[in-house]
C-alpha atoms as a PDB file:
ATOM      1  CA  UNK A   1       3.860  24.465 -14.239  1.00  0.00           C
ATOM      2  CA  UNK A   2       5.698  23.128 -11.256  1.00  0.00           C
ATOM      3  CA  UNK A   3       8.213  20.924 -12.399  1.00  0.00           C
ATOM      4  CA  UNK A   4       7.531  18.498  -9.900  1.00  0.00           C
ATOM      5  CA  UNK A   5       6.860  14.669 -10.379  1.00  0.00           C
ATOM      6  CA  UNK A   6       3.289  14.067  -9.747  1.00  0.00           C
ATOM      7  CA  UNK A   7       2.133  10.523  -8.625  1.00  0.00           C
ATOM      8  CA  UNK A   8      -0.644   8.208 -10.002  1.00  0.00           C
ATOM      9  CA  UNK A   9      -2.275   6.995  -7.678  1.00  0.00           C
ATOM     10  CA  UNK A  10      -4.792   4.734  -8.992  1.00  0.00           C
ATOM     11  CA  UNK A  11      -2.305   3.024 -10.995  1.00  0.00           C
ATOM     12  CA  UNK A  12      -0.145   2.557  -8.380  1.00  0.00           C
ATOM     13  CA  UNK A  13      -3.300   1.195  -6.196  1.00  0.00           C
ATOM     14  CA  UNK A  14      -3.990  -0.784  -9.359  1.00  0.00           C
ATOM     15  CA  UNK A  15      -0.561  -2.308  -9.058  1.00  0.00           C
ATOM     16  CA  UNK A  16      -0.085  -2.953  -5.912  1.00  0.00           C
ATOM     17  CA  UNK A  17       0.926  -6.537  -5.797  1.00  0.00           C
ATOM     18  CA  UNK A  18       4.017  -5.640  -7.991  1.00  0.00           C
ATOM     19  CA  UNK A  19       5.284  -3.714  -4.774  1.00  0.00           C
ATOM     20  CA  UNK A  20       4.273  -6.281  -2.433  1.00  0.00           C
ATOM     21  CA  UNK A  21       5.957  -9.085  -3.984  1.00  0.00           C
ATOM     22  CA  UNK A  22       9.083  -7.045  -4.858  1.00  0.00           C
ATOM     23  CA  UNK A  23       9.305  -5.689  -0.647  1.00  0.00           C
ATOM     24  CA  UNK A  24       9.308  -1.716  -2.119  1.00  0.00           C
ATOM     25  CA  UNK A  25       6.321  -0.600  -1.170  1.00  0.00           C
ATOM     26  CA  UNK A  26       7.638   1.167   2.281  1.00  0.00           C
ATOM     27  CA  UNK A  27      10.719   1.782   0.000  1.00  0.00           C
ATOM     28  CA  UNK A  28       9.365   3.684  -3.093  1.00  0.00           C
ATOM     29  CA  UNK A  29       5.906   5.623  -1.079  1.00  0.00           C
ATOM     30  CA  UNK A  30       6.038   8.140   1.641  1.00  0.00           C
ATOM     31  CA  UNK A  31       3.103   7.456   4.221  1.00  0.00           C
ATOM     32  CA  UNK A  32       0.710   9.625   2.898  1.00  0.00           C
ATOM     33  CA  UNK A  33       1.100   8.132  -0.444  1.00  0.00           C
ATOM     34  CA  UNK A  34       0.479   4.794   0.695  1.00  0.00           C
ATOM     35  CA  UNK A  35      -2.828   6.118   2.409  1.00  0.00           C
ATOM     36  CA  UNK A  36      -4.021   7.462  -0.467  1.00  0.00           C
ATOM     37  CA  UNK A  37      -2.734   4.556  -2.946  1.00  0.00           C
ATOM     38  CA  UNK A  38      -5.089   2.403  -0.451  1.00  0.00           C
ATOM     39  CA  UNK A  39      -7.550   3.582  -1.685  1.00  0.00           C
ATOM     40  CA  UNK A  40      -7.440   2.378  -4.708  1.00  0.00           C
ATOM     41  CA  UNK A  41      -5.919  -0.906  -3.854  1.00  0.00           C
ATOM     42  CA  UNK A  42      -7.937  -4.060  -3.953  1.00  0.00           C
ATOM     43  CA  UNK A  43      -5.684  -6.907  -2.083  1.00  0.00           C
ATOM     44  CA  UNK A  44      -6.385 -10.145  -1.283  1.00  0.00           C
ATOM     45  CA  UNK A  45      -5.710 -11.378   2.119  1.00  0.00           C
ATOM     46  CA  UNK A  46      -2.496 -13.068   1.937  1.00  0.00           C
ATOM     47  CA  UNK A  47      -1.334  -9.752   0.200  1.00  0.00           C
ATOM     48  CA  UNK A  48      -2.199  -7.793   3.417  1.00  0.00           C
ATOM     49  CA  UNK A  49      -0.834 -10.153   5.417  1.00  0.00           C
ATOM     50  CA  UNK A  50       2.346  -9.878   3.426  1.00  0.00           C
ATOM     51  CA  UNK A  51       2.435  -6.197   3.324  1.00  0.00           C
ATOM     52  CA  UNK A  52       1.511  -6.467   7.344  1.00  0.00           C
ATOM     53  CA  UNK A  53       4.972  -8.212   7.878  1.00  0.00           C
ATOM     54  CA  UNK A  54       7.043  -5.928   5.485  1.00  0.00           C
ATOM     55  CA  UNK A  55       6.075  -3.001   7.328  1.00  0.00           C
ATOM     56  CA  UNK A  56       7.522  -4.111  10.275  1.00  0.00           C
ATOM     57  CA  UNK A  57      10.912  -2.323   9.387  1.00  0.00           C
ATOM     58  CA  UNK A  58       9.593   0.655   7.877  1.00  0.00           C
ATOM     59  CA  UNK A  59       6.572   2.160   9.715  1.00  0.00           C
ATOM     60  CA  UNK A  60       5.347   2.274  13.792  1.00  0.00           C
ATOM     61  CA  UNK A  61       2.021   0.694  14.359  1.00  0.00           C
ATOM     62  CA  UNK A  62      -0.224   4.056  14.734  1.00  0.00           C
ATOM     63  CA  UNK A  63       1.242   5.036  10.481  1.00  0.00           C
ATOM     64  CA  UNK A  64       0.755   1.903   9.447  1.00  0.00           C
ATOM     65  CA  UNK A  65      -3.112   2.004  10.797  1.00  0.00           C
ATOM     66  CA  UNK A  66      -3.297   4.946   9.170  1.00  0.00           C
ATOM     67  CA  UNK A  67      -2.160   3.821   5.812  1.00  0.00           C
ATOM     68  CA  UNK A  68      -4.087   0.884   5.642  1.00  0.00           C
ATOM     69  CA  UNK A  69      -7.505   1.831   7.287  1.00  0.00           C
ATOM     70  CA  UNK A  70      -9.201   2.045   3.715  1.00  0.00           C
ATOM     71  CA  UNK A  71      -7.186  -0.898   1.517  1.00  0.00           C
ATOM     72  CA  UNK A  72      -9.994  -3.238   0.244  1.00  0.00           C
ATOM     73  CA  UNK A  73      -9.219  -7.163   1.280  1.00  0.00           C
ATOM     74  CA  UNK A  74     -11.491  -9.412  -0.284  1.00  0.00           C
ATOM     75  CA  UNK A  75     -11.866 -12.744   1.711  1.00  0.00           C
ATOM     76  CA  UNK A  76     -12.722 -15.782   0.162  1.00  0.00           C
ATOM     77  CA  UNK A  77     -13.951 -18.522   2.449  1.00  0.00           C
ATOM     78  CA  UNK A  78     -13.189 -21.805   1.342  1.00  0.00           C
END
């Protein structure tokens, strides 16, 4: 047994928005968590476009393409 703390990553994919709308995703993940959490995600567009302008601060343009290359964003066009 390692001893280590082992993430869960489909919950935290499943939970997503609680991150966004507290500003602690870039704060709580390492990169390569968030591209794997991603994954799992399922965000609407306003959520991306949120998470878009907190990662500003936190990440350079070529990690943050990386992280979010597989998030699902459903669009609903009213």
């Amino acid at each position: 047994m390692s001893g280590g703390i082992e993430l869960n990553y489909e919950y935290a994919g499943a939970h997503i928005k609680d991150y966004i709308e507290n500003n602690s995703l870039f704060d709580t993940f390492e990169v390569n968590d968030i591209k794997t959490i991603m994954k799992y995600a399922k965000l609407t567009s306003d959520d991306f476009n949120t998470l878009l302008n907190q990662s500003r601060s936190h990440v350079k343009a070529c990690e943050l393409f990386i992280c979010t290359r597989k998030a699902n964003i459903s669009i609903n066009n009213l």
